[in-house]
Protein backbone atom coordinates (compact mmCIF):
# COMPACT_ATOMS: atom_id res chain seq x y z
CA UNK A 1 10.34 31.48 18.89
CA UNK A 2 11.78 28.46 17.15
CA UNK A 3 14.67 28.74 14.45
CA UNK A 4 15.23 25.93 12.23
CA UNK A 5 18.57 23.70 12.44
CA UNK A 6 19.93 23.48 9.09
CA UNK A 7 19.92 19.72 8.36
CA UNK A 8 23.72 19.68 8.03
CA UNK A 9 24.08 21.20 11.81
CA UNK A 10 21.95 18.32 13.46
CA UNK A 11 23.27 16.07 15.79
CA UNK A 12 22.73 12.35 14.82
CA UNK A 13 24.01 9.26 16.06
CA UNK A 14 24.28 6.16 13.62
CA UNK A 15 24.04 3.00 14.86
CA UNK A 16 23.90 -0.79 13.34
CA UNK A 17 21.19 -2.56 14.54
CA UNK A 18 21.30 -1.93 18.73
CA UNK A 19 24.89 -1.39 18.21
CA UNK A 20 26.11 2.46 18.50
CA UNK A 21 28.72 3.37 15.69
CA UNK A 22 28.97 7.22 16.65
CA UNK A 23 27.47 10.68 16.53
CA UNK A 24 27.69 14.21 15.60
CA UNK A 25 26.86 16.31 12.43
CA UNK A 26 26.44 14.47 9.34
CA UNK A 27 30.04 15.49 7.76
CA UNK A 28 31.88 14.87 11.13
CA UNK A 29 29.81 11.09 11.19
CA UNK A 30 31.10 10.77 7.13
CA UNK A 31 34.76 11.40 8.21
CA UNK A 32 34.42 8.83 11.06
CA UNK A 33 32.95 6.06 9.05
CA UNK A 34 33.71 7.11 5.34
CA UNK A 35 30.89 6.84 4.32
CA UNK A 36 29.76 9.56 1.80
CA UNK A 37 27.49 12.71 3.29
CA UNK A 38 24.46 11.75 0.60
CA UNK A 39 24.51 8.40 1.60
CA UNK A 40 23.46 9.69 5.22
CA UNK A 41 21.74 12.61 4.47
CA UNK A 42 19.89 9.43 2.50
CA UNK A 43 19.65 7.73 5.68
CA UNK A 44 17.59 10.33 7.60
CA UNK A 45 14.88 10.16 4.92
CA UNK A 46 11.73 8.67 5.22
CA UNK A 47 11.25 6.48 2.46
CA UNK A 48 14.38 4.88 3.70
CA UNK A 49 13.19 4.33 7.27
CA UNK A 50 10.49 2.84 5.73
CA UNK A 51 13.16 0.44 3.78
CA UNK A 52 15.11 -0.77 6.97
CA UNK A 53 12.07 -1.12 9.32
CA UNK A 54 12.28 -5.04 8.38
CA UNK A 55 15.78 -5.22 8.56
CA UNK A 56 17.45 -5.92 11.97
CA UNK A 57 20.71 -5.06 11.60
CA UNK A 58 20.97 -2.29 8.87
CA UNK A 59 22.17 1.23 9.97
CA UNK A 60 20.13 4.35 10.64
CA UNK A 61 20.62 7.34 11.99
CA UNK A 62 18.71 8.98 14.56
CA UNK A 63 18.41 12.81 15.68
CA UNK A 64 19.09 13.81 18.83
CA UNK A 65 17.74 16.39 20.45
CA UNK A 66 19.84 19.56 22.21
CA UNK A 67 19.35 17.72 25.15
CA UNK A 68 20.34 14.60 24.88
């Protein structure tokens, strides 16, 4: 049986472009980077992976599994 991860436990990692920034939960990556936590609860949306996919060097954030 599979139990859901509350969004806010997930384990992302941000990065800029190639370039790896840092990872954890979404609060613990907003205390690292000060950025706000709707700003990357933002960037794990759709519509805005859709927004970056031209861009080369704009952030994103990108779930990792539990066993990575």
């Amino acid at each position: 049986m599979t139990v859901a991860v509350r969004k806010m436990d997930r384990i992302y990692a941000l990065y800029k472009g190639d370039e790896y920034i840092c990872d954890g939960t979404i609060t613990e990556i907003a205390s690292k980077t000060g950025k706000t936590r709707n700003t990357l609860y933002w960037m794990t949306s759709n519509t805005y992976k859709k927004r970056i996919s031209r861009g080369k060097n704009r952030l994103q954030m990108v779930e990792l599994d539990e066993g990575e």
